[in-house]
C-alpha atoms as a PDB file:
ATOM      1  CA  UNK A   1      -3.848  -3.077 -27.372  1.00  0.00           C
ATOM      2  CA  UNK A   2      -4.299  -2.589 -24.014  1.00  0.00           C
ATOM      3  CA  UNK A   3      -7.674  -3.444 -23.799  1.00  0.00           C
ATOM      4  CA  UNK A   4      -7.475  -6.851 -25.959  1.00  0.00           C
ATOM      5  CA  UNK A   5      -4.695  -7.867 -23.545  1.00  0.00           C
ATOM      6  CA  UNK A   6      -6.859  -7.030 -20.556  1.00  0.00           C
ATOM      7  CA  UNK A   7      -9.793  -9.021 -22.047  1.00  0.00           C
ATOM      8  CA  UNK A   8      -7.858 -12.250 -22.937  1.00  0.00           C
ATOM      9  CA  UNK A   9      -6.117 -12.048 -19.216  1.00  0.00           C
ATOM     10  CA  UNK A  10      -9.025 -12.033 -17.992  1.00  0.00           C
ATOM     11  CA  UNK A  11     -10.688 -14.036 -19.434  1.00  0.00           C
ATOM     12  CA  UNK A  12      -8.191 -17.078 -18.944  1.00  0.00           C
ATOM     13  CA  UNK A  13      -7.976 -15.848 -15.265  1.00  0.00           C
ATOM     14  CA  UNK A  14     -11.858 -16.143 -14.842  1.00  0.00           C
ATOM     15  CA  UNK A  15     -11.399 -20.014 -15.901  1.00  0.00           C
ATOM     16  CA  UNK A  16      -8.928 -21.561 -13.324  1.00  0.00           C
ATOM     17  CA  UNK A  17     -10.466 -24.178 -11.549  1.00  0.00           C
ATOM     18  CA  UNK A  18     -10.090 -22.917  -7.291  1.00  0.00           C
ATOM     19  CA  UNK A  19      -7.791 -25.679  -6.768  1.00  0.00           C
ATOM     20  CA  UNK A  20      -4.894 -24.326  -8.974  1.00  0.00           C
ATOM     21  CA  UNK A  21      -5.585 -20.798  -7.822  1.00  0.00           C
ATOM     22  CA  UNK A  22      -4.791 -22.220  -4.157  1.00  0.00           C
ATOM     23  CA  UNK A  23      -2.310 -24.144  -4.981  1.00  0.00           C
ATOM     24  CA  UNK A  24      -0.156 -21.390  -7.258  1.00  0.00           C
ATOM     25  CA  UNK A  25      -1.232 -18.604  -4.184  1.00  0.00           C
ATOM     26  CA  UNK A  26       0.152 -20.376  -2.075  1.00  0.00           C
ATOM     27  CA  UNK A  27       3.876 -20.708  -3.869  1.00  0.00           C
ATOM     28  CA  UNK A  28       3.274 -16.982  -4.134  1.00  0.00           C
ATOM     29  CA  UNK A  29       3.082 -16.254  -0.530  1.00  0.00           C
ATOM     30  CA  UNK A  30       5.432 -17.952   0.405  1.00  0.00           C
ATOM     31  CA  UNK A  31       7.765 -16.422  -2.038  1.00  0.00           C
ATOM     32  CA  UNK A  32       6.607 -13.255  -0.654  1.00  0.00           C
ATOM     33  CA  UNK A  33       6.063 -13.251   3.099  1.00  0.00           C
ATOM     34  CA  UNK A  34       9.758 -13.612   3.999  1.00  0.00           C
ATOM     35  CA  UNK A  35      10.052  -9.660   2.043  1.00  0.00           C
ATOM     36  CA  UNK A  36       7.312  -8.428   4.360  1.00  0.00           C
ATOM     37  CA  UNK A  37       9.410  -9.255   7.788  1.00  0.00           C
ATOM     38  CA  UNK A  38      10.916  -5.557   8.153  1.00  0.00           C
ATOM     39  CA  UNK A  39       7.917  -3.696   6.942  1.00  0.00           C
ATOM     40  CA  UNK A  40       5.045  -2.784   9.876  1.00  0.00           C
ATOM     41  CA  UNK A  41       2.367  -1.112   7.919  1.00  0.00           C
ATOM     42  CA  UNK A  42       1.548  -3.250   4.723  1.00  0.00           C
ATOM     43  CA  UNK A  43      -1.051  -2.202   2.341  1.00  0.00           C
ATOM     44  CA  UNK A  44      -2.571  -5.776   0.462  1.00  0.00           C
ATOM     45  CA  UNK A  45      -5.487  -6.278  -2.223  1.00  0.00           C
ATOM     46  CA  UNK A  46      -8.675  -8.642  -1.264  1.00  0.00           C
ATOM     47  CA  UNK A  47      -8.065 -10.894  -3.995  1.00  0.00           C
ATOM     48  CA  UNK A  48     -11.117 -11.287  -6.366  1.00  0.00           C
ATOM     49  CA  UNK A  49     -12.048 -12.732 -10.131  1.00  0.00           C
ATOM     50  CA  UNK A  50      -9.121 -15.381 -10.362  1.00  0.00           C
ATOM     51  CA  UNK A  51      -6.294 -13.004  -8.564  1.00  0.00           C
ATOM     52  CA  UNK A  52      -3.397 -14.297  -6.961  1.00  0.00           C
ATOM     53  CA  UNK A  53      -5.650 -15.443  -3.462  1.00  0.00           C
ATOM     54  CA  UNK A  54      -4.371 -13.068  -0.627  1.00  0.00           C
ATOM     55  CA  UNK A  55      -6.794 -14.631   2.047  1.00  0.00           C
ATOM     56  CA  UNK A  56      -3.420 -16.129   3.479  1.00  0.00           C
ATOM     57  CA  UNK A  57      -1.358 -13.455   3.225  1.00  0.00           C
ATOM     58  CA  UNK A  58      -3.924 -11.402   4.520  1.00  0.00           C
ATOM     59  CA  UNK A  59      -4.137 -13.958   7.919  1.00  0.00           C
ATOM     60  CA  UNK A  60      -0.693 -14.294   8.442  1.00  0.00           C
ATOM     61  CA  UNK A  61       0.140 -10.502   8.312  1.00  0.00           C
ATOM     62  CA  UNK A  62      -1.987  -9.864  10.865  1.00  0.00           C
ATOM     63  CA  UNK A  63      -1.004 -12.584  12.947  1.00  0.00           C
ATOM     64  CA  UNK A  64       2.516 -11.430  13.044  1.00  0.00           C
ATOM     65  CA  UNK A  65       0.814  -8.147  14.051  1.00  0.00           C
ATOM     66  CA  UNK A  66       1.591  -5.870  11.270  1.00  0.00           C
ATOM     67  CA  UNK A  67      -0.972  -2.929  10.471  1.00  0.00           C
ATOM     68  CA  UNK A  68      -2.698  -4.471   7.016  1.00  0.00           C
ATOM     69  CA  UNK A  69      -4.752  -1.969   5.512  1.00  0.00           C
ATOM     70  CA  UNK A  70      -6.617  -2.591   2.406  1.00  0.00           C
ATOM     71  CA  UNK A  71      -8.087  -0.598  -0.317  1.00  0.00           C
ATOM     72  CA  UNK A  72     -11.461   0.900  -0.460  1.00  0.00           C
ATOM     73  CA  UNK A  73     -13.049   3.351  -3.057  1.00  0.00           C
ATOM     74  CA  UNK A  74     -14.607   6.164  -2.262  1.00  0.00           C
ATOM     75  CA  UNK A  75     -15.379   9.309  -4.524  1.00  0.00           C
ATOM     76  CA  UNK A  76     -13.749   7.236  -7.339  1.00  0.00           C
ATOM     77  CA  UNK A  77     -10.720   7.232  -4.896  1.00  0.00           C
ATOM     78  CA  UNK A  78      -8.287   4.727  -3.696  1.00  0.00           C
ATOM     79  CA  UNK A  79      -8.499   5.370   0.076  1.00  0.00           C
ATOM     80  CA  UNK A  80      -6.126   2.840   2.595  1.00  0.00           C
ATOM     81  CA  UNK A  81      -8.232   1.649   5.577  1.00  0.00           C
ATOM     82  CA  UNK A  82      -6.137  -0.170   8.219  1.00  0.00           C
ATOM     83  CA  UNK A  83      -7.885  -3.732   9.409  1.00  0.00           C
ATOM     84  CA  UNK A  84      -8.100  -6.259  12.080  1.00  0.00           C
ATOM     85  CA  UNK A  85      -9.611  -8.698  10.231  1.00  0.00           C
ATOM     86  CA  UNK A  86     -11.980 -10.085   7.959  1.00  0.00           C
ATOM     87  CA  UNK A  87     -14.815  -9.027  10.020  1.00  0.00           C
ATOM     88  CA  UNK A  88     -13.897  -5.702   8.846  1.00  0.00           C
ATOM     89  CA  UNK A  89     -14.724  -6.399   5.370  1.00  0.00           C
ATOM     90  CA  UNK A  90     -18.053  -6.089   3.150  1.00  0.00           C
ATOM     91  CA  UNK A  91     -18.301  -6.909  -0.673  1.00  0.00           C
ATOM     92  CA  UNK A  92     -18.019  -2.819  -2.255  1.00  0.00           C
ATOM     93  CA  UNK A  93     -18.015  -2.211  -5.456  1.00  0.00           C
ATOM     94  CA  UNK A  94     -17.658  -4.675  -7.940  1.00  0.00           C
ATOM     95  CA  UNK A  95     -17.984  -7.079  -5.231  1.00  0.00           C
ATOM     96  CA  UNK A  96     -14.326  -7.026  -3.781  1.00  0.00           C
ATOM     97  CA  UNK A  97     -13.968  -7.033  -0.620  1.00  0.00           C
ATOM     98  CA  UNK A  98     -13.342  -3.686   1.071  1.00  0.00           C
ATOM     99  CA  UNK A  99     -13.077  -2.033   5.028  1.00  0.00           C
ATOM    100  CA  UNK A 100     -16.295  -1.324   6.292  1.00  0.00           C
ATOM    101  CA  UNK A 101     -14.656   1.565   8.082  1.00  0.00           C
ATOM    102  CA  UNK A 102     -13.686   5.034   6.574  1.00  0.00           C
ATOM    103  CA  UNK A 103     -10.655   6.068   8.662  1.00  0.00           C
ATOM    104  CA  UNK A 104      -8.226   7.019   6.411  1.00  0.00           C
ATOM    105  CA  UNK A 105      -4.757   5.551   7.425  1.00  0.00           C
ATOM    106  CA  UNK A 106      -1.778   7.788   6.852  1.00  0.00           C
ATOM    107  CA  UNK A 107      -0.403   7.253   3.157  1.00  0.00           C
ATOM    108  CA  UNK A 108       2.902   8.710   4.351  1.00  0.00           C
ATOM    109  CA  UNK A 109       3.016   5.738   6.545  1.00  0.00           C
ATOM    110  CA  UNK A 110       2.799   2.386   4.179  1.00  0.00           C
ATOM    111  CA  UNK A 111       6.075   1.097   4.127  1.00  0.00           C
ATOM    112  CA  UNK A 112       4.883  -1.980   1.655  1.00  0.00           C
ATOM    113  CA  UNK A 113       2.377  -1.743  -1.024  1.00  0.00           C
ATOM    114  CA  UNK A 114       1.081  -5.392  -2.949  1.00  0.00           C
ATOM    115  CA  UNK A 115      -1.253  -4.534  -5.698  1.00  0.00           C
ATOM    116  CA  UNK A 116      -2.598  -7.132  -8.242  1.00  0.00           C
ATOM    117  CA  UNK A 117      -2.938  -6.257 -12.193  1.00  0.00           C
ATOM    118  CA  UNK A 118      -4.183  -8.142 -14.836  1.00  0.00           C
ATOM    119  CA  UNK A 119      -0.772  -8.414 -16.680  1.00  0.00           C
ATOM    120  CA  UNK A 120       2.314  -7.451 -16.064  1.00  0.00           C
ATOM    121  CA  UNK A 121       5.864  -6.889 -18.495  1.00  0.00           C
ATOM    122  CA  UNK A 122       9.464  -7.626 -18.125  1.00  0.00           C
ATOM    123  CA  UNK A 123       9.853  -4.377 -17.239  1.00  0.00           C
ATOM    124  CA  UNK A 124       7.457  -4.236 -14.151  1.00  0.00           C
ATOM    125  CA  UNK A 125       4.742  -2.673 -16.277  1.00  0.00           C
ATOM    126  CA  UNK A 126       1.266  -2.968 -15.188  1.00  0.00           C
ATOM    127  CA  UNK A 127      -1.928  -3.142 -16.666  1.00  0.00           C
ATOM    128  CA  UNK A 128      -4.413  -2.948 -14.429  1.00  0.00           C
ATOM    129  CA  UNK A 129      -8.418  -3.185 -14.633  1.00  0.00           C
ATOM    130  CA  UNK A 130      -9.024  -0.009 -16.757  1.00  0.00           C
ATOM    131  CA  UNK A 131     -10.644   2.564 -13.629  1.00  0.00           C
ATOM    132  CA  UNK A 132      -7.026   3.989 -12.910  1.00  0.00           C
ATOM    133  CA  UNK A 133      -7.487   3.638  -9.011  1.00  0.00           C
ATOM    134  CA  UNK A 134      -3.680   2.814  -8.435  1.00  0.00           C
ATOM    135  CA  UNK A 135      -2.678   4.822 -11.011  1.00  0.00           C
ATOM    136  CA  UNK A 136      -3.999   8.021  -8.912  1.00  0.00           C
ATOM    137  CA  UNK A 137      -2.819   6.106  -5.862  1.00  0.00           C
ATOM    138  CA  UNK A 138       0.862   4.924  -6.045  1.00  0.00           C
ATOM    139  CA  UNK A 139       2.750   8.242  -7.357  1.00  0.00           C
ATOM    140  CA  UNK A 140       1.540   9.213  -3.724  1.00  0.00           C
ATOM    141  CA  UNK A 141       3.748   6.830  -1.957  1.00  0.00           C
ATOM    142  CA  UNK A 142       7.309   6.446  -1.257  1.00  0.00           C
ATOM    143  CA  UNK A 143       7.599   2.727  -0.594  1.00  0.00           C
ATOM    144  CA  UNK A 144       8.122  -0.882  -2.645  1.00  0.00           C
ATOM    145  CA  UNK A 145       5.450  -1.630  -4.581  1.00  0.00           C
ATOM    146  CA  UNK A 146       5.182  -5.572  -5.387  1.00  0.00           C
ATOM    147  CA  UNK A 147       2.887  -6.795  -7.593  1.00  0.00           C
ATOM    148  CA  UNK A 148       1.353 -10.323  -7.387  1.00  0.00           C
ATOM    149  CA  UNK A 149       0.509 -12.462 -10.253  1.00  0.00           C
ATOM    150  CA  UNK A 150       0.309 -15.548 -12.465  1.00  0.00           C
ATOM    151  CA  UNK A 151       3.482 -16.530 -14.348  1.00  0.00           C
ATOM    152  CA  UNK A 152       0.521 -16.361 -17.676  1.00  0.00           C
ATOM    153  CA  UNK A 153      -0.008 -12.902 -16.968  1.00  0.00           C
ATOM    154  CA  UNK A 154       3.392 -11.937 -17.450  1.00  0.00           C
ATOM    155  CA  UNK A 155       4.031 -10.520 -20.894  1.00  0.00           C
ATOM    156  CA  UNK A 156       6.792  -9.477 -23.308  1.00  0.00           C
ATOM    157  CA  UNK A 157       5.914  -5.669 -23.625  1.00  0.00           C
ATOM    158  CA  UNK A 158       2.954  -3.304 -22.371  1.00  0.00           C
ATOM    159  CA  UNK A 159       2.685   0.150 -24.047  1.00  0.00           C
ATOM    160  CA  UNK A 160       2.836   2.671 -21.081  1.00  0.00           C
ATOM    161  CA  UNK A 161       1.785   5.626 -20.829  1.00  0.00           C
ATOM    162  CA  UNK A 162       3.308   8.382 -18.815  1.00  0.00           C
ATOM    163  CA  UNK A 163       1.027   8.094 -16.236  1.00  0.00           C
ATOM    164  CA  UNK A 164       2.067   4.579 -15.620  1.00  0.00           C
ATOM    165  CA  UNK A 165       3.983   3.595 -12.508  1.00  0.00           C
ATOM    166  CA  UNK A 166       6.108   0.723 -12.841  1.00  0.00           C
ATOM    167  CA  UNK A 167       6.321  -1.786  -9.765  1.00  0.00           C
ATOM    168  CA  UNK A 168       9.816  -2.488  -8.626  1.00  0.00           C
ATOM    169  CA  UNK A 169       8.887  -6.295  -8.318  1.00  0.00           C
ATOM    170  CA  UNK A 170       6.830  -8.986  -9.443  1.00  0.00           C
ATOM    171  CA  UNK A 171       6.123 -12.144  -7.930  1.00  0.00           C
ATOM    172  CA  UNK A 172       4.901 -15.366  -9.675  1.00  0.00           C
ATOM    173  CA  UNK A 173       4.509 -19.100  -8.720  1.00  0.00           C
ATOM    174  CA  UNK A 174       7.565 -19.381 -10.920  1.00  0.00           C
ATOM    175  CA  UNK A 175       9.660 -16.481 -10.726  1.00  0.00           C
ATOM    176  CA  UNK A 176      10.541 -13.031  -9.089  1.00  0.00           C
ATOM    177  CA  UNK A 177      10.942 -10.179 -11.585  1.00  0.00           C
ATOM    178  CA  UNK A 178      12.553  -7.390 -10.174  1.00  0.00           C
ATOM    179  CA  UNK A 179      12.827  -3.815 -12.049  1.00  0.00           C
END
């Protein structure tokens, strides 16, 4: 089930023409950047493969001088590595975008976390792309965790399993879901 949902997401995600990804990112951040004023140390995706475009986000963060730090994999790990821009950042694996650097910043420290998914429930269920990497990651934190998205990626029900951690809100060009 899962993995049928995953594949038709995707899928339809992969097919967006640029312009309406823009466009609908851009109702997204704004939705979201006025949630982001009392948090300093804000951990953010690179968006890739049709994901809500973080570019933006990304640019504005650091220009009201928060710490962004972004994901990068190493050891089949979810590691946070704090930025200072886009010149930090080299296609890893899979071709997203990820630090350069390998300075671990403090997880204890994130006071934000916005993580994409491929779909997402009512409930602020995730699915995710299959590897598990925030899975590992997020029971490690002890902060918000908003999720990003298309309103067509939103679902009635996912089947979760117990590993599964739920974010506690979901933001879409259309609506705000929270858990």
């Amino acid at each position: 089930m899962k993995k049928s949902m995953r594949t038709s997401i995707r899928d339809k995600r992969k097919n967006l023409p640029v312009k309406w990804i823009l466009a609908n990112s851009k109702k997204v951040t704004k939705k979201l950047l006025p949630r982001c004023k009392k948090f300093k140390n804000i951990m953010v995706y690179a968006s890739f493969d049709g994901e809500v475009d973080t570019h933006v986000l990304i640019n504005e963060l650091l220009k009201q001088k928060k710490n962004v730090i972004l994901p990068k994999i190493r050891d089949r790990l979810l590691m946070p590595i704090k930025i200072s821009g886009f010149e930090d950042l080299l296609p890893g694996r899979y071709g997203i975008l990820e630090p350069q650097q390998n300075t671990t910043f403090p997880i204890k420290k994130i006071d934000l976390i916005i993580l994409p998914g491929v779909c997402f429930d009512k409930n602020c269920h995730r699915i995710g792309f299959g590897e598990g990497y925030y899975d590992k990651f997020l029971p490690k934190l002890n902060c918000p965790i908003i999720a990003l998205a298309f309103d067509f990626q939103i679902v009635e029900k996912i089947q979760n399993d117990p590993h599964d951690v739920p974010v506690d809100l979901i933001i879409t060009e259309k609506r705000i879901i929270k858990r």
